[in-house]
PDB file of N, CA and C in Angstrom:
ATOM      1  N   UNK A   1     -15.540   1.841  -9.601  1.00  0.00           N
ATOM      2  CA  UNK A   1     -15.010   2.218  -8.304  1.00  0.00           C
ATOM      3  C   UNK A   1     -13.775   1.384  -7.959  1.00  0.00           C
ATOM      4  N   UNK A   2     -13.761   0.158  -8.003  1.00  0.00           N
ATOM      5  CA  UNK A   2     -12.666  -0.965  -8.021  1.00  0.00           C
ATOM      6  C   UNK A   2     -12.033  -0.203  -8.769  1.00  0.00           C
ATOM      7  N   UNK A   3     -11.691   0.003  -9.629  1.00  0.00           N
ATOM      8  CA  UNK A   3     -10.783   0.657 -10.923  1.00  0.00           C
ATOM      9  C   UNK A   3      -9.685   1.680 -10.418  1.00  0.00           C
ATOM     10  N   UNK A   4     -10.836   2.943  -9.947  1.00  0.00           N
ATOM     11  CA  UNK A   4      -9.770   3.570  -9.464  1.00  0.00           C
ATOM     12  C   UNK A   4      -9.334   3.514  -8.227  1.00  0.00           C
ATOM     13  N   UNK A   5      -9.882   2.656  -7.309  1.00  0.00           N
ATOM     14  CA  UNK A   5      -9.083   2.349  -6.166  1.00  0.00           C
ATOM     15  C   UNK A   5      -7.890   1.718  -6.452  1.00  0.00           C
ATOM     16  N   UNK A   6      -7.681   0.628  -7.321  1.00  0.00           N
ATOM     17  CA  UNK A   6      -6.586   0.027  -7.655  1.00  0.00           C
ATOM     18  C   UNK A   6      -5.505   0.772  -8.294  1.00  0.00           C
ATOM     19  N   UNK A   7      -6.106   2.361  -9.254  1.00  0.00           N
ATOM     20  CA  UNK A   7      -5.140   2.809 -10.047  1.00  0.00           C
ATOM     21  C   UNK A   7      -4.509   4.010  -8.803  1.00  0.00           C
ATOM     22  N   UNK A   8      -5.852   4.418  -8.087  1.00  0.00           N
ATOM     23  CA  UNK A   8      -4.579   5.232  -6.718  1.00  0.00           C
ATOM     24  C   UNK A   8      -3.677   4.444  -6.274  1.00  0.00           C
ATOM     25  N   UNK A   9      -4.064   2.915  -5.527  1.00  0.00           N
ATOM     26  CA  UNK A   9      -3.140   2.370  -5.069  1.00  0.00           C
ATOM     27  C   UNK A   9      -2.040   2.491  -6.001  1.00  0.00           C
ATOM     28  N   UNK A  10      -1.694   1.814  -7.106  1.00  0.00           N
ATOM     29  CA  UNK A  10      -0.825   1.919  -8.277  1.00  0.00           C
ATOM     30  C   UNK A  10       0.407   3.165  -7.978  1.00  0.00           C
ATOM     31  N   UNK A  11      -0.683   3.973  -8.367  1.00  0.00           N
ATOM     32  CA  UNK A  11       0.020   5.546  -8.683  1.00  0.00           C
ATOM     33  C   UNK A  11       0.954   5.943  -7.515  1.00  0.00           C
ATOM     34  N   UNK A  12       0.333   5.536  -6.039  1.00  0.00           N
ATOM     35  CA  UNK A  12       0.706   5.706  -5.262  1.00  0.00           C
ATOM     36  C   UNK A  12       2.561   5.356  -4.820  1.00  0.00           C
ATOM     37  N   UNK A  13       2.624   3.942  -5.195  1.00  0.00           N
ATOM     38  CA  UNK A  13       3.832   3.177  -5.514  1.00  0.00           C
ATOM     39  C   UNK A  13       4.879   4.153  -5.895  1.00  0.00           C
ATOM     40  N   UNK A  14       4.549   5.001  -6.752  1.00  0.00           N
ATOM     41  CA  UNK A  14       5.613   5.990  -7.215  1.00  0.00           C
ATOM     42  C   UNK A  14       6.241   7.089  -6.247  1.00  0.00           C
ATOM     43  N   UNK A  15       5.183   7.127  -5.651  1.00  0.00           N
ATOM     44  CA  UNK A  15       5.638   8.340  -4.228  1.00  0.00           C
ATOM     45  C   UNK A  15       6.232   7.513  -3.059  1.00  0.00           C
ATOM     46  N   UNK A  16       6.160   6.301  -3.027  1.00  0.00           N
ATOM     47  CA  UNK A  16       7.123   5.511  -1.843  1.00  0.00           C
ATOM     48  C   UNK A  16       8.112   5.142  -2.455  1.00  0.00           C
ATOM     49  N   UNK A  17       8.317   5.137  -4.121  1.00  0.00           N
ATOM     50  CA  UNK A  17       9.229   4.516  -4.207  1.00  0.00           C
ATOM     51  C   UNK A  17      10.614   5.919  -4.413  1.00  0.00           C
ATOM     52  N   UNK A  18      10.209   7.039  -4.867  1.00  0.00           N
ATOM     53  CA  UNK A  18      10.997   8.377  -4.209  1.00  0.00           C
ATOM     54  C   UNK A  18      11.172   8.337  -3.024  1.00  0.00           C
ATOM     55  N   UNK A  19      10.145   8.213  -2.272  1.00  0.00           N
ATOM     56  CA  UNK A  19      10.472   8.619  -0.596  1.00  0.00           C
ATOM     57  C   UNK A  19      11.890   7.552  -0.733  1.00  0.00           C
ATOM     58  N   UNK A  20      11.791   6.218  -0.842  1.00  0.00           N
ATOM     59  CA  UNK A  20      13.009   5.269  -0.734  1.00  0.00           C
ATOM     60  C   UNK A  20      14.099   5.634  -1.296  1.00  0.00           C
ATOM     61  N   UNK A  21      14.091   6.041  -2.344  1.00  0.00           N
ATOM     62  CA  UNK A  21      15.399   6.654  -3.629  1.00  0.00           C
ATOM     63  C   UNK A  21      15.746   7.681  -2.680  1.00  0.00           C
ATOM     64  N   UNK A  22      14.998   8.832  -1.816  1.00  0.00           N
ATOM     65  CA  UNK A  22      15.339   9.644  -1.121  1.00  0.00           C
ATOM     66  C   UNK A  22      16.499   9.268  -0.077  1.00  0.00           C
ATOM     67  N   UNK A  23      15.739   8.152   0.862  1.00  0.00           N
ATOM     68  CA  UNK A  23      16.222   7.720   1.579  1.00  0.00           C
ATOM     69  C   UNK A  23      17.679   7.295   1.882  1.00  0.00           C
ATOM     70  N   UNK A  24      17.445   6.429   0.346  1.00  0.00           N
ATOM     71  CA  UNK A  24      18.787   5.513  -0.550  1.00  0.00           C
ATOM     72  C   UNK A  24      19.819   7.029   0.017  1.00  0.00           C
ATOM     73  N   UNK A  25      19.407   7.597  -0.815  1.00  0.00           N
ATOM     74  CA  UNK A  25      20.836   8.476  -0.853  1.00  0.00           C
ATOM     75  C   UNK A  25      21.254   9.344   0.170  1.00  0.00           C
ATOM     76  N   UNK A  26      20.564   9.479   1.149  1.00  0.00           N
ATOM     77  CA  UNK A  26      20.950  10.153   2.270  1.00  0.00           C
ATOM     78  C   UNK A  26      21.545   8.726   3.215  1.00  0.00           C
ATOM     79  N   UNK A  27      20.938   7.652   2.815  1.00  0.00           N
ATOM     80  CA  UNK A  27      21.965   6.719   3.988  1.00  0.00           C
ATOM     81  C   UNK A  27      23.157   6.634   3.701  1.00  0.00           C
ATOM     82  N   UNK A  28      23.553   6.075   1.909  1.00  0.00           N
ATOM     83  CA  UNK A  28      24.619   6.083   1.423  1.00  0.00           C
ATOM     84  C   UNK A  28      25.709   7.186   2.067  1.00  0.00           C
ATOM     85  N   UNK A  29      25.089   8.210   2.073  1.00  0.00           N
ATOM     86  CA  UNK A  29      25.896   9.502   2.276  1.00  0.00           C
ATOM     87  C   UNK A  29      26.172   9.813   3.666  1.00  0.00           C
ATOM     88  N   UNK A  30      25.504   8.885   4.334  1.00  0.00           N
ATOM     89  CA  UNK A  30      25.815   8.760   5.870  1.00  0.00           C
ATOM     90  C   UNK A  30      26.118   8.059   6.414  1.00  0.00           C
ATOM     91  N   UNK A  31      26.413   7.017   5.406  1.00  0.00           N
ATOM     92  CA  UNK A  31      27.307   5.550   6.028  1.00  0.00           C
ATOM     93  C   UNK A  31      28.408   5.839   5.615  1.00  0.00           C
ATOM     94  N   UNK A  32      28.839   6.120   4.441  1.00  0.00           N
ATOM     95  CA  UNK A  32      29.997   6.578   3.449  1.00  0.00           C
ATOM     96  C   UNK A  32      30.117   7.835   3.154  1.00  0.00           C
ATOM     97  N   UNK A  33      30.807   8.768   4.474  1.00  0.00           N
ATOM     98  CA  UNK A  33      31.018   9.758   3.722  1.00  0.00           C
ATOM     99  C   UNK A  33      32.059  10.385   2.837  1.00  0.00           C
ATOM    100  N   UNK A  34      32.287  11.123   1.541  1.00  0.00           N
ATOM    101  CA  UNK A  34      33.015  11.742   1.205  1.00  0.00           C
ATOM    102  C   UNK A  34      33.264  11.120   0.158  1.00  0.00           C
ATOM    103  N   UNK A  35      32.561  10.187  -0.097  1.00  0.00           N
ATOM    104  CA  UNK A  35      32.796   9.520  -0.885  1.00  0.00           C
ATOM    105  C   UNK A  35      31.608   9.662  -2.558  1.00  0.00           C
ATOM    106  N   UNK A  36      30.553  10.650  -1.762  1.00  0.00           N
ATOM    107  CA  UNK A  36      29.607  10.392  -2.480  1.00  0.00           C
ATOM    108  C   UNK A  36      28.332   9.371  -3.078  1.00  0.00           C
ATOM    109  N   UNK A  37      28.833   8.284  -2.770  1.00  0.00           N
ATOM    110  CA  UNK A  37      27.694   6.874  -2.636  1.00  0.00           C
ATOM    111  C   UNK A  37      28.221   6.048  -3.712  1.00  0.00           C
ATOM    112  N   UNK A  38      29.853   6.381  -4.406  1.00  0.00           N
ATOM    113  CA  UNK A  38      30.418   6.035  -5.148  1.00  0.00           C
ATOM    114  C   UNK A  38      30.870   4.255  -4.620  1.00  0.00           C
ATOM    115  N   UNK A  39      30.540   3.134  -5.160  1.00  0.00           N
ATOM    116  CA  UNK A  39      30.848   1.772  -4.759  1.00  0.00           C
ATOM    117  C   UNK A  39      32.135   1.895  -4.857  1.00  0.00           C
ATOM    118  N   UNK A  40      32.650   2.092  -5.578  1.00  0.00           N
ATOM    119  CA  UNK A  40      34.103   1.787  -6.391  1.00  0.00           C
ATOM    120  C   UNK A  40      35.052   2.314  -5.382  1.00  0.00           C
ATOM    121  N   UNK A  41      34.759   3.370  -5.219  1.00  0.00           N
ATOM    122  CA  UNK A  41      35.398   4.466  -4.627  1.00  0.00           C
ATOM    123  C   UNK A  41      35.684   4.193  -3.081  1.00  0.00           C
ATOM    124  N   UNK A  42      34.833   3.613  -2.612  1.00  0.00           N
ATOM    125  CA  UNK A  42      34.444   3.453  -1.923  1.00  0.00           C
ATOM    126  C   UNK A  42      35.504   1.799  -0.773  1.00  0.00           C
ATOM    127  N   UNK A  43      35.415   0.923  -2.084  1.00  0.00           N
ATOM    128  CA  UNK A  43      36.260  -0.029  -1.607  1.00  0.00           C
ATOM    129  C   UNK A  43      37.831   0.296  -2.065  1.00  0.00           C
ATOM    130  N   UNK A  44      38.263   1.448  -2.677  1.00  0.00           N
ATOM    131  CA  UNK A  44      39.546   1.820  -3.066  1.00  0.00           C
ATOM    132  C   UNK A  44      39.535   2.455  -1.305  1.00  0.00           C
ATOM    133  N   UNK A  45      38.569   3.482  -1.070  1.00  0.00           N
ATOM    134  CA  UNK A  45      39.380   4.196   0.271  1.00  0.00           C
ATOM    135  C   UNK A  45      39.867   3.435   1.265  1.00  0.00           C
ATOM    136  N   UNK A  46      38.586   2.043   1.653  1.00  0.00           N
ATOM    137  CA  UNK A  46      38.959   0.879   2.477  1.00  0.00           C
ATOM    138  C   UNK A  46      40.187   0.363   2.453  1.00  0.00           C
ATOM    139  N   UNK A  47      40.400  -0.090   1.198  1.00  0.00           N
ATOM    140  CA  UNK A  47      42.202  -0.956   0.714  1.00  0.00           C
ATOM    141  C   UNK A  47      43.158   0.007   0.895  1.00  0.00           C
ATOM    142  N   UNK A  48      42.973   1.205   0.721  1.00  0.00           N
ATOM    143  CA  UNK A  48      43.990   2.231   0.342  1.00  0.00           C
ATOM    144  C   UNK A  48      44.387   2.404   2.327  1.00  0.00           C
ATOM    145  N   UNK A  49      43.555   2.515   2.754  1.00  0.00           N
ATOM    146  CA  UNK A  49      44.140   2.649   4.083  1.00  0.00           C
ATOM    147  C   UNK A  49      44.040   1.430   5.175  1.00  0.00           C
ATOM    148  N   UNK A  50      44.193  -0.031   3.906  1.00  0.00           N
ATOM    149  CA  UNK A  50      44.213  -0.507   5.254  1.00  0.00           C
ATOM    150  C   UNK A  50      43.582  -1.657   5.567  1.00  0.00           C
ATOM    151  N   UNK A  51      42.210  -1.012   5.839  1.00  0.00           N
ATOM    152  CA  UNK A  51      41.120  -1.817   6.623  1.00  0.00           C
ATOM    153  C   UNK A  51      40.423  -2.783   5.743  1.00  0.00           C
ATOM    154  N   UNK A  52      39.767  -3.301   6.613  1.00  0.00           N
ATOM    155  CA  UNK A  52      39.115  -4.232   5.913  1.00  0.00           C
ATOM    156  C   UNK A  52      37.690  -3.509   4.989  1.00  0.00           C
ATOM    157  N   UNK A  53      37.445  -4.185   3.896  1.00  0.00           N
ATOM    158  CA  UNK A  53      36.368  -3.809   3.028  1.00  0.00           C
ATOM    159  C   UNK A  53      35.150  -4.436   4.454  1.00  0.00           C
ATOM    160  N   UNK A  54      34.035  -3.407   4.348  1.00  0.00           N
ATOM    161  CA  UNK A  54      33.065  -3.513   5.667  1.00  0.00           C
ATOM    162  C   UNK A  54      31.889  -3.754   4.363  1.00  0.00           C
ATOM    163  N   UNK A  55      31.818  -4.908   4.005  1.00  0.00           N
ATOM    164  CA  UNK A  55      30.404  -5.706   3.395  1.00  0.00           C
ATOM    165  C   UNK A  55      29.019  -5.270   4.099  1.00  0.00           C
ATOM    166  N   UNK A  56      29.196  -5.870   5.485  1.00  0.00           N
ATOM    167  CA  UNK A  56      28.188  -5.561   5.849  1.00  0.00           C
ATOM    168  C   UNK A  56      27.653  -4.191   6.394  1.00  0.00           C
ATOM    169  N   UNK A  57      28.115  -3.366   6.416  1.00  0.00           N
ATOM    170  CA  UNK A  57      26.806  -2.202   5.766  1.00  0.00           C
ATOM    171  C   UNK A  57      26.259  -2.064   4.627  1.00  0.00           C
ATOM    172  N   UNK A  58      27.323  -2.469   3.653  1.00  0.00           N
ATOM    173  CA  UNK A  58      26.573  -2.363   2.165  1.00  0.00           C
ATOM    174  C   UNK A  58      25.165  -3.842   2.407  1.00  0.00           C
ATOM    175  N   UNK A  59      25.606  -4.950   2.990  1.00  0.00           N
ATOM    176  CA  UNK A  59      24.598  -5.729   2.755  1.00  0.00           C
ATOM    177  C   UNK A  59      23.507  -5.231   3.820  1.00  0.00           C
ATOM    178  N   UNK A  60      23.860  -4.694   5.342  1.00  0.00           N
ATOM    179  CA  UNK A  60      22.133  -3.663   5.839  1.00  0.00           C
ATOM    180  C   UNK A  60      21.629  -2.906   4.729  1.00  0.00           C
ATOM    181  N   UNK A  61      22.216  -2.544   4.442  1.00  0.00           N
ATOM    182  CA  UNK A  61      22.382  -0.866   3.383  1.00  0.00           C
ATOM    183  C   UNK A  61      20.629  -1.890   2.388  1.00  0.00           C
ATOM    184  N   UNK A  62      21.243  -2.525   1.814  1.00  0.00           N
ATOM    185  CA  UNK A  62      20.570  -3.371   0.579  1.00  0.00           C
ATOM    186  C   UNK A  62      19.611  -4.085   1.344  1.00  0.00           C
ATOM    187  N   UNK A  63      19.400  -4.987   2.361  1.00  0.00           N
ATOM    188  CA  UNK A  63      18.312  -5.471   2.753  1.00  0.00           C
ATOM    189  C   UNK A  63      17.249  -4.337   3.085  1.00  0.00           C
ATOM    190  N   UNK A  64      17.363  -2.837   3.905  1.00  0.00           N
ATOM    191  CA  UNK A  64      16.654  -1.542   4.050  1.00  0.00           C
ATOM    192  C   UNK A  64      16.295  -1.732   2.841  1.00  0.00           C
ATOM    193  N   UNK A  65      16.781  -1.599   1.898  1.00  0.00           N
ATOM    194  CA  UNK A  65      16.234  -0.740   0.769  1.00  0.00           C
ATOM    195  C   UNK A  65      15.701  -1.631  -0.399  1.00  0.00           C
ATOM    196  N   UNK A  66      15.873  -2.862   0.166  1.00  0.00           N
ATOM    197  CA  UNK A  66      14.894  -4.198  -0.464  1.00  0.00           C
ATOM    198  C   UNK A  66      12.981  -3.986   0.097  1.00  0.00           C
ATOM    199  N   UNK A  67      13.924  -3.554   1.310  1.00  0.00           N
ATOM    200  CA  UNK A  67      12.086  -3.461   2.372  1.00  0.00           C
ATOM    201  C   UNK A  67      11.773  -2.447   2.185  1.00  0.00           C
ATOM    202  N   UNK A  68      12.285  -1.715   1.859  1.00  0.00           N
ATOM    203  CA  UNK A  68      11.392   0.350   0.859  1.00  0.00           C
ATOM    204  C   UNK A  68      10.991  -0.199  -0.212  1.00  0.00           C
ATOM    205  N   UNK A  69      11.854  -0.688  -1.072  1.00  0.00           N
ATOM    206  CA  UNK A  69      11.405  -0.706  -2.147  1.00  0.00           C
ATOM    207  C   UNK A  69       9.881  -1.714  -2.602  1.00  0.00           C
ATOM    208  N   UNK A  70      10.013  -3.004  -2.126  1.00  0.00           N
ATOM    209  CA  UNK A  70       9.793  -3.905  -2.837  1.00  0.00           C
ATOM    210  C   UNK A  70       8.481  -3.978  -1.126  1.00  0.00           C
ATOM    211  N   UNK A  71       9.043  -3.910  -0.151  1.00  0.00           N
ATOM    212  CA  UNK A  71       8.096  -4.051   1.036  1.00  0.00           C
ATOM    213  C   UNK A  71       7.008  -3.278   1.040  1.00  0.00           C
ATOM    214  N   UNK A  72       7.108  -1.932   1.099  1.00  0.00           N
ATOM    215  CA  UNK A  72       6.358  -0.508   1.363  1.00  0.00           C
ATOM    216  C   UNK A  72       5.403  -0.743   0.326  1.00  0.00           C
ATOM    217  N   UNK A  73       5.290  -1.140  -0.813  1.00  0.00           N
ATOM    218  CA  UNK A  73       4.247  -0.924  -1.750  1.00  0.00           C
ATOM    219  C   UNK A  73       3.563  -2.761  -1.841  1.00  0.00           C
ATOM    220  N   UNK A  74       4.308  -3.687  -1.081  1.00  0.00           N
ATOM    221  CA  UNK A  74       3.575  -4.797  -0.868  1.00  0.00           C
ATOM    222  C   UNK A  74       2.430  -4.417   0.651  1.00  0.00           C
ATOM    223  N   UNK A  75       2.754  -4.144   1.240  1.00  0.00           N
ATOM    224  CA  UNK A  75       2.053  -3.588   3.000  1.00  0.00           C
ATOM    225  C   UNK A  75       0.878  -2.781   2.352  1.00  0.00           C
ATOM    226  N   UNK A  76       1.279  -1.648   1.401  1.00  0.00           N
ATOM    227  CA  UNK A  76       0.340  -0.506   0.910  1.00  0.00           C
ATOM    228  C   UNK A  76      -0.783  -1.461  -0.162  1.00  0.00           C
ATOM    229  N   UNK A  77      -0.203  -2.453  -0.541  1.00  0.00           N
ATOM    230  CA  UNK A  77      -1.603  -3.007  -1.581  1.00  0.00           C
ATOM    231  C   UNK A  77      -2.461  -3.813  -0.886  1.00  0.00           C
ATOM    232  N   UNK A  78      -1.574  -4.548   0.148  1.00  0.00           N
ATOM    233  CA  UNK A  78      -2.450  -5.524   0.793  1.00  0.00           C
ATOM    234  C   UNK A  78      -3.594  -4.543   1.670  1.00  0.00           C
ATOM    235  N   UNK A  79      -2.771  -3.539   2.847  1.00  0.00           N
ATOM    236  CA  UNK A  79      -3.566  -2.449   3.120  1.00  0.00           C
ATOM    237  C   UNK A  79      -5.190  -2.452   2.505  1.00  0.00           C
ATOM    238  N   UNK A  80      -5.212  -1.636   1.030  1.00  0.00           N
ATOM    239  CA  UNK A  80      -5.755  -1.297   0.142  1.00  0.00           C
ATOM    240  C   UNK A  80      -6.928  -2.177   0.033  1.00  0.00           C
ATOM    241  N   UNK A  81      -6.671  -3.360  -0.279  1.00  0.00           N
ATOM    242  CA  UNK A  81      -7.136  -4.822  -0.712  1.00  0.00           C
ATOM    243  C   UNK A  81      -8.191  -5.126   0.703  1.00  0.00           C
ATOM    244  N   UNK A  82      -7.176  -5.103   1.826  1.00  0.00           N
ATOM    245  CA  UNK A  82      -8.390  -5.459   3.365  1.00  0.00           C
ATOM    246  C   UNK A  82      -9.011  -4.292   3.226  1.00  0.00           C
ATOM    247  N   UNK A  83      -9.368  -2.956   2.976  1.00  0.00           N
ATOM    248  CA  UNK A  83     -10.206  -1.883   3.454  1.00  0.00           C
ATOM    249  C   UNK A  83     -11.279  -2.011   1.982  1.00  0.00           C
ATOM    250  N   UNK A  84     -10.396  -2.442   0.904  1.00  0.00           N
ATOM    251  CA  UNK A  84     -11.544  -3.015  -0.403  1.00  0.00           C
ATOM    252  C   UNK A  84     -12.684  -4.398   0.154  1.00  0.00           C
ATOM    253  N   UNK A  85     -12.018  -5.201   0.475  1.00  0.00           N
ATOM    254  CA  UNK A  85     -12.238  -6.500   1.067  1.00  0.00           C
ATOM    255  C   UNK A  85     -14.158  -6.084   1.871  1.00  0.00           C
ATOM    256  N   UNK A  86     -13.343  -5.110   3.138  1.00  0.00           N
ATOM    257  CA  UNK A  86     -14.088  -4.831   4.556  1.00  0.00           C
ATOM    258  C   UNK A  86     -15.268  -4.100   3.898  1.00  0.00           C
ATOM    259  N   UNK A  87     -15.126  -2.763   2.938  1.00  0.00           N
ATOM    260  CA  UNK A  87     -15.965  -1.922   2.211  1.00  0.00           C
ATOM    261  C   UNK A  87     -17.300  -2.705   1.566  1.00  0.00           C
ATOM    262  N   UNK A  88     -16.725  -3.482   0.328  1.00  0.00           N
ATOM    263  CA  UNK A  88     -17.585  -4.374   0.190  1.00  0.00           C
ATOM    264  C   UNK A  88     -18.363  -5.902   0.540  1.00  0.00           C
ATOM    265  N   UNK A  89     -17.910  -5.535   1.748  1.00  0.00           N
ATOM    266  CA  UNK A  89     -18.425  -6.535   2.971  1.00  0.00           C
ATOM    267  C   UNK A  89     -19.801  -5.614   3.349  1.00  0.00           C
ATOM    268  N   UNK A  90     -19.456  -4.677   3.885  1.00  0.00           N
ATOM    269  CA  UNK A  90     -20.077  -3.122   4.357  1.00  0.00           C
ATOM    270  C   UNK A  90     -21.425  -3.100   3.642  1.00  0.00           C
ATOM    271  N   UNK A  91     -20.814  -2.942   2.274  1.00  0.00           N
ATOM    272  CA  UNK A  91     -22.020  -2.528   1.532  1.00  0.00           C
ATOM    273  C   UNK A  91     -22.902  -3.546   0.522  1.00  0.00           C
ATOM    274  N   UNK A  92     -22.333  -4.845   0.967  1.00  0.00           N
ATOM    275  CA  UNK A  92     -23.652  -5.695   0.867  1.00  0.00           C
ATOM    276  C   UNK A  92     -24.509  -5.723   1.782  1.00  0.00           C
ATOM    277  N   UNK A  93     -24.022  -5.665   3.368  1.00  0.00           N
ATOM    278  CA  UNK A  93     -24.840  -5.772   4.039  1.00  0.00           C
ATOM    279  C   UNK A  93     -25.690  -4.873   4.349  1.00  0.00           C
ATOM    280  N   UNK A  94     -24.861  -3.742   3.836  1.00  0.00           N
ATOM    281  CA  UNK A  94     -26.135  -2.572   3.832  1.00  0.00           C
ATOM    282  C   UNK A  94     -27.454  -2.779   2.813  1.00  0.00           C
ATOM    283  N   UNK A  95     -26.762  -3.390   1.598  1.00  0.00           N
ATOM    284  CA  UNK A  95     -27.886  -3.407   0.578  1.00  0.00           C
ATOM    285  C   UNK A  95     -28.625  -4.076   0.527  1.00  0.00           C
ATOM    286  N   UNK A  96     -28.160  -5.182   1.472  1.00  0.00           N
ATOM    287  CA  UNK A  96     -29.591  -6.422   1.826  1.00  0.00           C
ATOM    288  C   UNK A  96     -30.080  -5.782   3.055  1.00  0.00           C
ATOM    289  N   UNK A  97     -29.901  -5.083   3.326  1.00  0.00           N
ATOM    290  CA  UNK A  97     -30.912  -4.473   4.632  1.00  0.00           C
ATOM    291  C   UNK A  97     -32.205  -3.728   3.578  1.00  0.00           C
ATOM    292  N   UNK A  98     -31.219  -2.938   3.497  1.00  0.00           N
ATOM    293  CA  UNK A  98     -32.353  -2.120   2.467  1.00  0.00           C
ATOM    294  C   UNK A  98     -33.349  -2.571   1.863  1.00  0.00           C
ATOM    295  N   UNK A  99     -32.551  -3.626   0.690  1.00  0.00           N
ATOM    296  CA  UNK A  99     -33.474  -4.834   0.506  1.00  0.00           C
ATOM    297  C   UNK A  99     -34.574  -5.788   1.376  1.00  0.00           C
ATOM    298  N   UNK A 100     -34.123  -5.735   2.489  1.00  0.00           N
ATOM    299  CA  UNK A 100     -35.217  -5.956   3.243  1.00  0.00           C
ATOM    300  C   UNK A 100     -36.340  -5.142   3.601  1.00  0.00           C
ATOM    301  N   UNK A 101     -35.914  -4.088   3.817  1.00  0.00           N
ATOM    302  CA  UNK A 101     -37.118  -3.109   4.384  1.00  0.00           C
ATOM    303  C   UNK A 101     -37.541  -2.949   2.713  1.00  0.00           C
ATOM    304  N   UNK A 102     -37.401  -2.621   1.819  1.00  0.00           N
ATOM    305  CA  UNK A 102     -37.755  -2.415   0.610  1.00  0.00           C
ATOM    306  C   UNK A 102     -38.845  -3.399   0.318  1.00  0.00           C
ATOM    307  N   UNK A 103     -38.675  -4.663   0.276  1.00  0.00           N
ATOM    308  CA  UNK A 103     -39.704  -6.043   0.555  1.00  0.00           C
ATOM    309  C   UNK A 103     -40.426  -5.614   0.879  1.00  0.00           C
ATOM    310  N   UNK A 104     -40.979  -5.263   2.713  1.00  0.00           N
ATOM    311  CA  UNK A 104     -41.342  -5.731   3.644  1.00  0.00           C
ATOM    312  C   UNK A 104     -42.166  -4.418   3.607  1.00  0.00           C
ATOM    313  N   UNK A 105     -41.813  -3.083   2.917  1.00  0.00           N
ATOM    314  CA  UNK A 105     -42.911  -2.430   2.768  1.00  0.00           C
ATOM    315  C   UNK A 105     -43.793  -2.307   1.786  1.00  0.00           C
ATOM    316  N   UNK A 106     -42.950  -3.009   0.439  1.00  0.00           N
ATOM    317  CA  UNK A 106     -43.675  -3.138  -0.627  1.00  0.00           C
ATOM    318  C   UNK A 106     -45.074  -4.363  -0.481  1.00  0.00           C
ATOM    319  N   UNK A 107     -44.544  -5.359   0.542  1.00  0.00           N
ATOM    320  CA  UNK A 107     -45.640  -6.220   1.147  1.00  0.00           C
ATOM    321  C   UNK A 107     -46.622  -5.492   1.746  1.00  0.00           C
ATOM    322  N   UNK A 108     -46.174  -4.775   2.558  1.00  0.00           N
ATOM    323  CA  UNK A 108     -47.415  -4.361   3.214  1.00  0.00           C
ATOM    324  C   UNK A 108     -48.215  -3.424   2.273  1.00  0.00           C
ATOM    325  N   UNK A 109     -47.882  -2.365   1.553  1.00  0.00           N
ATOM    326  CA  UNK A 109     -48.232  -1.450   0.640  1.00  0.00           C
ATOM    327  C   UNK A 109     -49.272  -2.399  -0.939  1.00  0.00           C
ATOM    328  N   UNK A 110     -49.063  -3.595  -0.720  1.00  0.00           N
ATOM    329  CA  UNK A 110     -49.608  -4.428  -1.072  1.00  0.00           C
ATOM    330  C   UNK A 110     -50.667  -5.022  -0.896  1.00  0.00           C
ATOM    331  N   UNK A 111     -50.357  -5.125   0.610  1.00  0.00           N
ATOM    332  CA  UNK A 111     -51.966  -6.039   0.930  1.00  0.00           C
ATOM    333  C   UNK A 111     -52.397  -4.809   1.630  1.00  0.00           C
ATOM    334  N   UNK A 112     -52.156  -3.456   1.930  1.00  0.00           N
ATOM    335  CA  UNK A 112     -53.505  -2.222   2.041  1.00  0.00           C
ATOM    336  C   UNK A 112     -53.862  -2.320   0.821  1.00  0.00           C
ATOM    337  N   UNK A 113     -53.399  -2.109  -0.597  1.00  0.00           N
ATOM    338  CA  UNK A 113     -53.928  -1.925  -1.801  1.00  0.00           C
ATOM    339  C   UNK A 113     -54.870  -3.287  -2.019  1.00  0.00           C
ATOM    340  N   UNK A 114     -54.717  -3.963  -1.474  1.00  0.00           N
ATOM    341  CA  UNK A 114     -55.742  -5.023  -1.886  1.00  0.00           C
ATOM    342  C   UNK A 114     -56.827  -5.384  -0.980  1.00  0.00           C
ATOM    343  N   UNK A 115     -56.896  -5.025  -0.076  1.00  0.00           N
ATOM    344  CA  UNK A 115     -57.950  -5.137   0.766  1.00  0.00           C
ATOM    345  C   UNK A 115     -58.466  -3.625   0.977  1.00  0.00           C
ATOM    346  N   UNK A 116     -58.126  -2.613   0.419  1.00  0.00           N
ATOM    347  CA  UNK A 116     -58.842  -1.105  -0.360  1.00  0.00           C
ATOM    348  C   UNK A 116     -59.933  -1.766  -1.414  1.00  0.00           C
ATOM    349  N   UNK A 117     -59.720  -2.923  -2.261  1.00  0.00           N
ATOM    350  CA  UNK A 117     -60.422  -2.698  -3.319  1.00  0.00           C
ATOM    351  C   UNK A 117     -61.173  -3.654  -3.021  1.00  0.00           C
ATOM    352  N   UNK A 118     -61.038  -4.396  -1.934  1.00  0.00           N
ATOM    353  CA  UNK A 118     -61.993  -5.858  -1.543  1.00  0.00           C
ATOM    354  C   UNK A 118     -63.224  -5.046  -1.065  1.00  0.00           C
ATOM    355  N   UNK A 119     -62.915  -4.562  -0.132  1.00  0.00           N
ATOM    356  CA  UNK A 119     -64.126  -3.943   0.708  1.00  0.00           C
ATOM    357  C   UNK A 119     -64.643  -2.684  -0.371  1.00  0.00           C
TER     358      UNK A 119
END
């Protein structure tokens, strides 16, 4: 059971890390347009007319997509890990219950069977 909880979590990683690649390229394309998400290109249009090269969107740009990438599937394991954690918290305590009443009737089911054969 551990096993494949860990290999969904796993597998999972792959679908946030598209959703992010998704992401990637629609910001690119909406911070920079016309450019295509081309770097190069990108600091030629800046120089070519002028202005100053604007770093910092490329460096927001890259911290976002540090925290998709590398964040989203750290949050999603730990996630995973406390509801693994809580589960088998859960179900010990269920199983020592059980275990208790399991005892406690096998005791009694015990001493009727033995005081059946006394008398």
């Amino acid at each position: 059971m551990l096993l494949r909880a860990f290999i969904f979590t796993v597998k999972l990683w792959a679908a946030m890390w598209f959703i992010a690649q998704w992401i990637d390229a629609r910001l690119i394309a909406g911070m920079y347009p016309g450019s295509k998400g081309n770097v190069f290109l990108q600091e030629l249009t800046h120089l070519a007319s002028g202005s100053v090269p604007q770093g910092y969107k490329r460096m927001i740009l890259n911290v976002l997509l540090m925290a998709l990438f590398i964040g989203l599937p750290l949050i999603w394991t730990g996630m995973m890990a406390w509801i693994g954690i809580r589960m088998g918290g859960e179900l010990g305590q269920m199983l020592s219950t059980t275990q208790r009443g399991a005892n406690s009737s096998a005791s009694a089911s015990t001493s009727i069977a033995t005081r059946g054969k006394v008398r």
